[in-house]
C-alpha atoms as a PDB file:
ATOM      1  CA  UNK A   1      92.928-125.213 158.567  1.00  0.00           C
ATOM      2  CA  UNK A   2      94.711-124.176 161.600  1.00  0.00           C
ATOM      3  CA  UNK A   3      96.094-120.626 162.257  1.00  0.00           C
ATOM      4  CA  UNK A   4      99.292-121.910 163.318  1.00  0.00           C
ATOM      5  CA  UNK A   5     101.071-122.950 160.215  1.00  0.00           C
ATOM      6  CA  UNK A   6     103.153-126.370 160.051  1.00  0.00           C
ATOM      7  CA  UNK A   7     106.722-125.883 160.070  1.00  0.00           C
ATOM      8  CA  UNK A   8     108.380-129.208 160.724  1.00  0.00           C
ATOM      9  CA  UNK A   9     109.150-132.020 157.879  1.00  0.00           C
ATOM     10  CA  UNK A  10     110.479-135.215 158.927  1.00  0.00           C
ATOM     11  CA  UNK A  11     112.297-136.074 155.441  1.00  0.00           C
ATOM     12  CA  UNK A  12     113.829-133.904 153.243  1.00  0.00           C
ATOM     13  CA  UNK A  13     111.718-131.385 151.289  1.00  0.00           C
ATOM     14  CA  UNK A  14     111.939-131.059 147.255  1.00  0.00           C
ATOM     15  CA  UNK A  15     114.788-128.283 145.838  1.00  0.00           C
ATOM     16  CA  UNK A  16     115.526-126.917 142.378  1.00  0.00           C
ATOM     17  CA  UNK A  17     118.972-128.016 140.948  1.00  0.00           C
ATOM     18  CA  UNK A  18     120.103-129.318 138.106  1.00  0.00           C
ATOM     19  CA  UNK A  19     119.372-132.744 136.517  1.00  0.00           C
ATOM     20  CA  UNK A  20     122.468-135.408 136.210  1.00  0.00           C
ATOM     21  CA  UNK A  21     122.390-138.462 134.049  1.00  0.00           C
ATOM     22  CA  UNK A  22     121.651-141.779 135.421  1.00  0.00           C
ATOM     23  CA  UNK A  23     121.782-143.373 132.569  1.00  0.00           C
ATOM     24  CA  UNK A  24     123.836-146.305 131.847  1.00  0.00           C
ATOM     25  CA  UNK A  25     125.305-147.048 135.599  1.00  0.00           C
ATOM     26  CA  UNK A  26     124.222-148.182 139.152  1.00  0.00           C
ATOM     27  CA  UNK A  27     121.987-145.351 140.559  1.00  0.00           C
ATOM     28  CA  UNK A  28     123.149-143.506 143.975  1.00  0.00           C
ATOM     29  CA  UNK A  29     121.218-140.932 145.573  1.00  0.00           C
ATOM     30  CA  UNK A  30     123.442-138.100 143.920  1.00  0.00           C
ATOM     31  CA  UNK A  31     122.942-138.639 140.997  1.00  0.00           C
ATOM     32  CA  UNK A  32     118.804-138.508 140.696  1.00  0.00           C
ATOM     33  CA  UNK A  33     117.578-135.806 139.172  1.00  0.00           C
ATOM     34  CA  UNK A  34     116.871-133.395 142.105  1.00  0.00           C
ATOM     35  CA  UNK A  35     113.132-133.575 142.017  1.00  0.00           C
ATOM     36  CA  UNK A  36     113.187-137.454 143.135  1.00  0.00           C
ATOM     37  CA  UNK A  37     115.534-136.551 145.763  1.00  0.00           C
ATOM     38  CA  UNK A  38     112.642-135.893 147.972  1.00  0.00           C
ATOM     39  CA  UNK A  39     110.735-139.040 149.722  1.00  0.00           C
ATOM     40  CA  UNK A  40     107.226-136.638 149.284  1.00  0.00           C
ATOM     41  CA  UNK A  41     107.782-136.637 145.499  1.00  0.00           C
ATOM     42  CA  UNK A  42     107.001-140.186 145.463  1.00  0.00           C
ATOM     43  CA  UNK A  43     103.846-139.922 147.490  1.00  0.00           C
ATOM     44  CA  UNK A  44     102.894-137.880 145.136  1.00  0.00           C
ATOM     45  CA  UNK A  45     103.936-139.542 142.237  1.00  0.00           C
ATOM     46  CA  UNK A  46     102.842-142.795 143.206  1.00  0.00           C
ATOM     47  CA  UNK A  47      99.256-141.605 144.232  1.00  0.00           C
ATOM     48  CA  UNK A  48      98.839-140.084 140.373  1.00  0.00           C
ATOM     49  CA  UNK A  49      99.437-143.397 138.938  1.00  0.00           C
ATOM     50  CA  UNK A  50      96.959-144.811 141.278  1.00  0.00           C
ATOM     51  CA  UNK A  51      93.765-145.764 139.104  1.00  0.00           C
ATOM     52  CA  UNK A  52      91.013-145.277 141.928  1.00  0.00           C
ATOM     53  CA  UNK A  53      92.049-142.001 142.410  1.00  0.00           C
ATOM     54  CA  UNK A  54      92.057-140.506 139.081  1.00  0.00           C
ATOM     55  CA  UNK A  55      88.975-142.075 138.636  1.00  0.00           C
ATOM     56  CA  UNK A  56      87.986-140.127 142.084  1.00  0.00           C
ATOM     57  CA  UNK A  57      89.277-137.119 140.430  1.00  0.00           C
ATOM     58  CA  UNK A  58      87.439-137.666 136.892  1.00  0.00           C
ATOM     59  CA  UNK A  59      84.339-137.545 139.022  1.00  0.00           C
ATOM     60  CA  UNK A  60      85.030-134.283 140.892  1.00  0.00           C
ATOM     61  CA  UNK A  61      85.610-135.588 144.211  1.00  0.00           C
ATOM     62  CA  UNK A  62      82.306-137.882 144.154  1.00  0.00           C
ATOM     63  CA  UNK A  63      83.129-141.122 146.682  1.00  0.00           C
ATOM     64  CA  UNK A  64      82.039-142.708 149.800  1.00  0.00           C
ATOM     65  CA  UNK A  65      85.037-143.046 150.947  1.00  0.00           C
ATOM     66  CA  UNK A  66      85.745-139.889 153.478  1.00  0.00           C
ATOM     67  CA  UNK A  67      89.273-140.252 153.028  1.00  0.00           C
ATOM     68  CA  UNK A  68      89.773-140.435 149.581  1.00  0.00           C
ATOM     69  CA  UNK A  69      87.188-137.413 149.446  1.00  0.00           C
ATOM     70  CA  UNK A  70      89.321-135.342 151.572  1.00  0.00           C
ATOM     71  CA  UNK A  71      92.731-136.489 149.407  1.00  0.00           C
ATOM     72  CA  UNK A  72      91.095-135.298 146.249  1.00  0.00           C
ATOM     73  CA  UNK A  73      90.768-132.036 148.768  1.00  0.00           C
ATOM     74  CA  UNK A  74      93.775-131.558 150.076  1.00  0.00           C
ATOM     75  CA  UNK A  75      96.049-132.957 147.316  1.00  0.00           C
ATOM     76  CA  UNK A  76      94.193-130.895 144.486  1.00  0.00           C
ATOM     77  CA  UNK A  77      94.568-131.461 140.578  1.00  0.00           C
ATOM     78  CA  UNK A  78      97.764-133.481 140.500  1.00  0.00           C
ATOM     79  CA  UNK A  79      97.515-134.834 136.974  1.00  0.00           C
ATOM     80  CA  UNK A  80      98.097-130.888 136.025  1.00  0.00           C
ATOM     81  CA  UNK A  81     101.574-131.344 137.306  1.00  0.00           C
ATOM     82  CA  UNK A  82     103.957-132.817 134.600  1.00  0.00           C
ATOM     83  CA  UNK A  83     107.674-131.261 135.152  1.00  0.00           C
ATOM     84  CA  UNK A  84     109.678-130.903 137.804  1.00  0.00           C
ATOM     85  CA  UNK A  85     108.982-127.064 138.083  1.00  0.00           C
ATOM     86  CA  UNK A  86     105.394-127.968 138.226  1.00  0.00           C
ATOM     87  CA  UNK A  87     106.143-130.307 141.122  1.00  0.00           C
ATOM     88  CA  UNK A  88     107.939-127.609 142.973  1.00  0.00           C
ATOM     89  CA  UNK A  89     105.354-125.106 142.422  1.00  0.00           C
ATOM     90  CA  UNK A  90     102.789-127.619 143.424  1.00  0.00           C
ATOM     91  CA  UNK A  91     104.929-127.995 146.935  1.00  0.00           C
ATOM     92  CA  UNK A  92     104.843-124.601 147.273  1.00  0.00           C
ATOM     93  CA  UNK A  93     102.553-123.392 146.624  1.00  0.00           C
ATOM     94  CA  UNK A  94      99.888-121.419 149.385  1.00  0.00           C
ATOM     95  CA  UNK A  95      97.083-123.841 150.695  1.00  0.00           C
ATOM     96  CA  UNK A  96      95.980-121.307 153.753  1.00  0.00           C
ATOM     97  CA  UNK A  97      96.313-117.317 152.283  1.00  0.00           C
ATOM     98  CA  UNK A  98      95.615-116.696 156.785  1.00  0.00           C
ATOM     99  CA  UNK A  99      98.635-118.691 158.050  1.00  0.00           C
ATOM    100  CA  UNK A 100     101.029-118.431 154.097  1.00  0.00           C
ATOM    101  CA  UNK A 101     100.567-122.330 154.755  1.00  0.00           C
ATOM    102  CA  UNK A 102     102.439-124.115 151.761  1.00  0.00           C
ATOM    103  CA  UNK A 103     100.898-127.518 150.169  1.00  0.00           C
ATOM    104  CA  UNK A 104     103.512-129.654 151.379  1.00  0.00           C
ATOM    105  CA  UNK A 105     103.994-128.436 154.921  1.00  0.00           C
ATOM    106  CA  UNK A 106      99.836-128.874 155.025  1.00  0.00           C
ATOM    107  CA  UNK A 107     100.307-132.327 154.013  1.00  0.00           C
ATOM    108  CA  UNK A 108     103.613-133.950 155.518  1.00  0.00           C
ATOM    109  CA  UNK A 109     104.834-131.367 157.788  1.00  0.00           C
ATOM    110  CA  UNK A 110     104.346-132.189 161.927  1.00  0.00           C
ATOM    111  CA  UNK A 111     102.292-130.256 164.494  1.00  0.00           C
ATOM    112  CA  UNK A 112     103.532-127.686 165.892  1.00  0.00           C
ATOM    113  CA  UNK A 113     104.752-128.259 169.836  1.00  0.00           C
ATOM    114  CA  UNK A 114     106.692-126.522 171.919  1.00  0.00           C
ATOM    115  CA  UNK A 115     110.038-127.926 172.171  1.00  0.00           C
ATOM    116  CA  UNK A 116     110.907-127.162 176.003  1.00  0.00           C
ATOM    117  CA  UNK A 117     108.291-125.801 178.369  1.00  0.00           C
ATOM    118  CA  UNK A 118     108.598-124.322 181.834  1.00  0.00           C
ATOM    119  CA  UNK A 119     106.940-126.549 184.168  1.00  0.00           C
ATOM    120  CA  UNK A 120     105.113-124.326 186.961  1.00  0.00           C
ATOM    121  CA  UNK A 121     102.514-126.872 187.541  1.00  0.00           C
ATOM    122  CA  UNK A 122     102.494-130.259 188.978  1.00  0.00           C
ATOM    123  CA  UNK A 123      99.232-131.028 186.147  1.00  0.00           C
ATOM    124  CA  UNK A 124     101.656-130.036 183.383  1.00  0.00           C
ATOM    125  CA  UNK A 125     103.493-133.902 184.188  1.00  0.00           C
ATOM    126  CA  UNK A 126     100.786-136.074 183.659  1.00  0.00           C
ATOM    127  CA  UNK A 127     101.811-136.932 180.535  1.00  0.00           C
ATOM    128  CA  UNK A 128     105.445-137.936 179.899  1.00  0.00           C
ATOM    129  CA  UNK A 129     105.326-140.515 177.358  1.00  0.00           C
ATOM    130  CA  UNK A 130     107.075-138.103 174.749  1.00  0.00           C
ATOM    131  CA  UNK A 131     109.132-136.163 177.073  1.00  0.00           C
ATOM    132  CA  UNK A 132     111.425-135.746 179.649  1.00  0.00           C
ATOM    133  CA  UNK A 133     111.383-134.223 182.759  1.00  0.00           C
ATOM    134  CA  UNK A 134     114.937-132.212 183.496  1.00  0.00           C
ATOM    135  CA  UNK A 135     115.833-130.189 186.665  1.00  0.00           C
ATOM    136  CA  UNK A 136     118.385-127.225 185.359  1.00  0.00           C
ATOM    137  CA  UNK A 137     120.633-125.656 188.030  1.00  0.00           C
ATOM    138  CA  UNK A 138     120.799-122.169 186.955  1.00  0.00           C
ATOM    139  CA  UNK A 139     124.446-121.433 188.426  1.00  0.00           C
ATOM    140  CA  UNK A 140     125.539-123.408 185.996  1.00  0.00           C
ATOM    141  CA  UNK A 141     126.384-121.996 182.374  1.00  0.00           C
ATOM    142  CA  UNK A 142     124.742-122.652 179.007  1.00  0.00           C
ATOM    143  CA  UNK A 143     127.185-124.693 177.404  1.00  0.00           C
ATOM    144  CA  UNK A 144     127.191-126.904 180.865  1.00  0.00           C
ATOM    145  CA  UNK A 145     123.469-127.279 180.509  1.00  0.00           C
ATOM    146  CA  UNK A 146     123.279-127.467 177.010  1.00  0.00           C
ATOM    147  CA  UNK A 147     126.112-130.689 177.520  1.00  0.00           C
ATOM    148  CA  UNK A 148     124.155-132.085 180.247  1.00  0.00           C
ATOM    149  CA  UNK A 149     121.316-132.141 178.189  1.00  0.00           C
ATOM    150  CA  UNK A 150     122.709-133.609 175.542  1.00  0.00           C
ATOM    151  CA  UNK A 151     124.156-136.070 177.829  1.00  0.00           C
ATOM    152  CA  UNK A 152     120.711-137.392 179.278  1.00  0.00           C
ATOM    153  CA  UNK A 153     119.471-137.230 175.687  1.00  0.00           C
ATOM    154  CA  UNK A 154     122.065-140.081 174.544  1.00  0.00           C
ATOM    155  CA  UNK A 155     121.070-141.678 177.763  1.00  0.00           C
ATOM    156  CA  UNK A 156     117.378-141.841 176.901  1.00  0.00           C
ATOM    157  CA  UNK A 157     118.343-142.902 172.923  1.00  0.00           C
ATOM    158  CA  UNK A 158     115.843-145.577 172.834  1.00  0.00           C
ATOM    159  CA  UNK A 159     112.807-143.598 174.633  1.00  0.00           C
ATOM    160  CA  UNK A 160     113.875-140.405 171.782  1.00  0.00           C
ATOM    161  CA  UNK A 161     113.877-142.540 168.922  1.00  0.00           C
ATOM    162  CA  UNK A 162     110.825-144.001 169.875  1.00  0.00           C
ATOM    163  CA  UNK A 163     109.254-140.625 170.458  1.00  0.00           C
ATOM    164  CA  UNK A 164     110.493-139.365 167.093  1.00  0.00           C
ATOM    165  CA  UNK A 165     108.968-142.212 165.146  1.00  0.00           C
ATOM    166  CA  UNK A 166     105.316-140.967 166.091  1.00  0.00           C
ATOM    167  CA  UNK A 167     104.301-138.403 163.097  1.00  0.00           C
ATOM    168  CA  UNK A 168     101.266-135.906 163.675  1.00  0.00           C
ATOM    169  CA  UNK A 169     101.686-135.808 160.056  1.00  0.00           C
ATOM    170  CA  UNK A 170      98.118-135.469 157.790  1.00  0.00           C
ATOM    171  CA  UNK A 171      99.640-137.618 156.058  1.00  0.00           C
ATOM    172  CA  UNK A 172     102.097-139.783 157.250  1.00  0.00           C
ATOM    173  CA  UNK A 173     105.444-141.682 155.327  1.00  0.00           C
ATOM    174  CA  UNK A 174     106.594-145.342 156.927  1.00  0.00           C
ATOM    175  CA  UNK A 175     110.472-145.688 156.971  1.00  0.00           C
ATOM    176  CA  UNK A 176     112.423-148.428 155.465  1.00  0.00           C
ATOM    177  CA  UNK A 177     112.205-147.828 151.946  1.00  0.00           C
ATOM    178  CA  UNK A 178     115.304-145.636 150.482  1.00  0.00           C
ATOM    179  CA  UNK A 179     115.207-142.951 147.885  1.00  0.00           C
ATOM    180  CA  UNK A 180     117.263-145.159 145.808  1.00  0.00           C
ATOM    181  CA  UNK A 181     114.590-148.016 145.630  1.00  0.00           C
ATOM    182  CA  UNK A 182     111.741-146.026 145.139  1.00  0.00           C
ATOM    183  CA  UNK A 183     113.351-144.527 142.289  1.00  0.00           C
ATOM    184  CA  UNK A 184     114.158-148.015 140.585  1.00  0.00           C
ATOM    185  CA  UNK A 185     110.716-148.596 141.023  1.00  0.00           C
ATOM    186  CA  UNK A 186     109.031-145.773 139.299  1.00  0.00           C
ATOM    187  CA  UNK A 187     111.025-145.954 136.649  1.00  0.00           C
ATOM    188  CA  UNK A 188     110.493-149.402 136.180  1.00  0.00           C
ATOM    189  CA  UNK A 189     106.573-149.310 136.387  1.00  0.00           C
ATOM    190  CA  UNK A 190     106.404-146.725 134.214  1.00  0.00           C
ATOM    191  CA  UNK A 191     108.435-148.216 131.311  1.00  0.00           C
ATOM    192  CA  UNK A 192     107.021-151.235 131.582  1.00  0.00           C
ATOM    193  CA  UNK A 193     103.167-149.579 131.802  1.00  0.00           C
ATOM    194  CA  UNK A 194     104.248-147.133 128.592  1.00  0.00           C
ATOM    195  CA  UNK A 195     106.490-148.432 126.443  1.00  0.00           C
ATOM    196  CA  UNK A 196     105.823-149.914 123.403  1.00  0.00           C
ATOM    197  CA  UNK A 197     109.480-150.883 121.995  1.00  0.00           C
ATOM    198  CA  UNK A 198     110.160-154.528 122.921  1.00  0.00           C
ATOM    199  CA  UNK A 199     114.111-154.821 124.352  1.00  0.00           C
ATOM    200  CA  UNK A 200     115.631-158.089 126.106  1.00  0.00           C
ATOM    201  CA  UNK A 201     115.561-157.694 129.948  1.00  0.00           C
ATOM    202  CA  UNK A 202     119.287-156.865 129.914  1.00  0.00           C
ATOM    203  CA  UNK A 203     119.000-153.668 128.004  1.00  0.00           C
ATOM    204  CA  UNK A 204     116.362-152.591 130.272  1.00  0.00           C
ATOM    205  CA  UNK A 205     118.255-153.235 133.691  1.00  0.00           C
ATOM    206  CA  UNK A 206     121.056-151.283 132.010  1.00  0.00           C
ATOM    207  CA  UNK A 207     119.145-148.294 130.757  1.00  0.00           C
ATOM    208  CA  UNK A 208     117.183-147.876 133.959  1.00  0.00           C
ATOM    209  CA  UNK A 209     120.348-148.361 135.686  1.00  0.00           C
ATOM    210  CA  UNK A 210     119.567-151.479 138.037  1.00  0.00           C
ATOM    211  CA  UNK A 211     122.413-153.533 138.913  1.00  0.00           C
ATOM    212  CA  UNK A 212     122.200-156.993 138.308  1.00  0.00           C
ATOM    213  CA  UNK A 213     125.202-159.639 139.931  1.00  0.00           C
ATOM    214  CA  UNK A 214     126.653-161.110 137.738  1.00  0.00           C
ATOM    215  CA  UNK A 215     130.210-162.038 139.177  1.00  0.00           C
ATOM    216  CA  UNK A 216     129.587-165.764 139.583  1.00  0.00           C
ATOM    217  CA  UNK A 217     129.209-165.590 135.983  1.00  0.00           C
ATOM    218  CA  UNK A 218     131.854-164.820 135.119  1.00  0.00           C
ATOM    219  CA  UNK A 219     135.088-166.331 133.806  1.00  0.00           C
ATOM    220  CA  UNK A 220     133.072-168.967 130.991  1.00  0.00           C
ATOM    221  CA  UNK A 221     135.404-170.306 128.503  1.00  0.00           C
ATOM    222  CA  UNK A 222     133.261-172.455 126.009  1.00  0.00           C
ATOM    223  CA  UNK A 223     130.599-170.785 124.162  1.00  0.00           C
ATOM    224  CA  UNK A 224     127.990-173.312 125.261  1.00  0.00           C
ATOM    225  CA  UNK A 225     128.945-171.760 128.752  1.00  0.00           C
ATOM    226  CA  UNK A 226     129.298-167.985 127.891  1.00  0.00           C
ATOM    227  CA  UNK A 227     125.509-168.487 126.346  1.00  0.00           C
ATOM    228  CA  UNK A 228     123.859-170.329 129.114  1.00  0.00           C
ATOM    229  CA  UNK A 229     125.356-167.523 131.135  1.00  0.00           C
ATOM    230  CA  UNK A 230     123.856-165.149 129.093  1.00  0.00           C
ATOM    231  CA  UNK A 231     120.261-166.737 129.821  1.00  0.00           C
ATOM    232  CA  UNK A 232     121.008-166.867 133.581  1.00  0.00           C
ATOM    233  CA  UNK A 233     121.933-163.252 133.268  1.00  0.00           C
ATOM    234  CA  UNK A 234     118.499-162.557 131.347  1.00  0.00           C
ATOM    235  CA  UNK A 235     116.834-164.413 133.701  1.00  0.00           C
ATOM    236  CA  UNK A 236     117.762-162.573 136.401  1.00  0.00           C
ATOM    237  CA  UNK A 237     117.221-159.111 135.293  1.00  0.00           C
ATOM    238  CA  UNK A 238     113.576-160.296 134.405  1.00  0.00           C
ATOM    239  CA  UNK A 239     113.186-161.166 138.152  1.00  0.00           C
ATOM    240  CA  UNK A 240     114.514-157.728 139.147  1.00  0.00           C
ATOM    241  CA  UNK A 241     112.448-155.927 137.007  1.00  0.00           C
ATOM    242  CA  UNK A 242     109.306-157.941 137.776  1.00  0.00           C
ATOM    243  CA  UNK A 243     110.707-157.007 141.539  1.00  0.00           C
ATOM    244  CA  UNK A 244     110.308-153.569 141.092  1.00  0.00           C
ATOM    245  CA  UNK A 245     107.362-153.350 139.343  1.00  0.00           C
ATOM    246  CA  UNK A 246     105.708-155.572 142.323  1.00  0.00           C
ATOM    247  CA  UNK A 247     107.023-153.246 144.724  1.00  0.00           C
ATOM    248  CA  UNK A 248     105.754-149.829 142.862  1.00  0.00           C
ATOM    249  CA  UNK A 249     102.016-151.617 142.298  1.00  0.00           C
ATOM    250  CA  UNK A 250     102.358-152.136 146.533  1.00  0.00           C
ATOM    251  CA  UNK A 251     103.796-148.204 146.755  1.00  0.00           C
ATOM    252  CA  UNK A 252     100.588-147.335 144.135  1.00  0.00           C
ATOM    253  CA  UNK A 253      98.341-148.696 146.425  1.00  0.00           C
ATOM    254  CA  UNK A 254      99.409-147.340 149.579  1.00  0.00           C
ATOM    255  CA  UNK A 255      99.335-143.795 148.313  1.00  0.00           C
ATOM    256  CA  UNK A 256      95.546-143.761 148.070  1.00  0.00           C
ATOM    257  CA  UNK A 257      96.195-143.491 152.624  1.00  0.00           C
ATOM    258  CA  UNK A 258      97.064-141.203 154.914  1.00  0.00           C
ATOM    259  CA  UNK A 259      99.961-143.759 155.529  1.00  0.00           C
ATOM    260  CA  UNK A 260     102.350-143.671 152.500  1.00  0.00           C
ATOM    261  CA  UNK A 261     104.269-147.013 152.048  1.00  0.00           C
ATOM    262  CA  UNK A 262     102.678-148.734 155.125  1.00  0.00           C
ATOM    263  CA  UNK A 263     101.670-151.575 153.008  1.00  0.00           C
END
């Protein structure tokens, strides 16, 4: 492990709070329990549902695969963790006793690079892919620099965000998934892997709380109408939640990589 200790995560890192009820209503990022708030938590608890790897871990670490060898390493005994505490602790707790390196900033966090450097060298240029080269005019104040820089940092928007996309990460987390979706998706996987009490697709949608349109569907006078309504509705919810559970068996998969959600 390196001395200098990862500081840097790109997505927002787990916190203790309290839990609020989701229950019966269209989810929104506010109101999941705090522990799923983080995109990491679902790395993690994606990769624990992932078959291979608990078999991996049944067999102490024992598989050809290098990767998957040195996930069972780094990720340690993840079917220990069962609350949210646990998950926090699990975060938190202190990989590398030379650097205090926590689990999660050894796993997701960036490298470490120096944000501006003095450039006293013409070798220190040769590679400007991920940077840019300012001249400062020292007369000026800080707040003028500090604007100009901001300035030629708006200019250079597509070159940043380009820049910024590029994790050092162990291991790394694709965009274009929200919190909210991921969330859906768990949940849905795991009733449908674990429960055992047989409910029409409606109820389901409802508890998990995944909105379903129904507004065209609305308005049916004749009972003949109001019940083939009812089936559409059914119908759709089943596709939703045989959506979701798609999606999470995808998510499952990719968390056995060093490139969560890539897949």
């Amino acid at each position: 492990m390196s001395l200098k200790p990862r500081v840097f995560l790109r997505y927002t890192a787990p916190s203790r709070g309290v839990r609020e009820k989701t229950r019966g209503k269209r989810i929104k990022v506010r109101e999941i329990e705090y522990e799923y708030r983080s995109i990491y938590y679902f790395y993690f608890a994606f990769l624990k549902r992932n078959k291979e790897f608990e078999k991996i871990h049944k067999n102490g670490g024992k598989t050809r695969n290098k990767l998957h060898k040195q996930m069972y390493k780094d990720f340690g005994n993840i079917y220990k963790v069962e609350t949210a505490d646990d998950f926090y602790k699990w975060f938190y707790e202190v990989v590398n006793t030379t650097n205090k390196e926590r689990r999660g900033y050894y796993l997701f966090a960036e490298e470490n690079t120096d944000a501006i450097e003095e450039v006293t060298e013409i070798a220190q240029l040769k590679n400007t892919d991920n940077t840019l080269v300012v001249k400062i005019n020292l007369t000026n104040t800080n707040k003028n620099i500090g604007s100009g820089i901001r300035q030629i940092l708006q200019k250079n928007a597509a070159k940043v965000d380009r820049a910024r996309k590029q994790s050092t990460a162990r291991y790394k987390v694709a965009e274009g998934r929200t919190i909210r979706t991921l969330y859906q998706s768990l949940k849905v996987y795991d009733y449908k892997m674990n429960s055992e009490i047989k409910k029409d697709n409606e109820t389901i949608c409802r508890e998990l709380g995944i909105n379903v349109n129904a507004d065209d569907l609305k308005g049916a006078i004749s009972a003949l109408q109001k019940t083939r309504n009812r089936k559409i509705y059914q119908q759709r919810c089943g596709k939703a939640l045989s959506r979701y559970k798609a999606q999470a068996e995808k998510y499952i998969k990719s968390a056995l990589s060093e490139n969560f959600l890539s897949m």
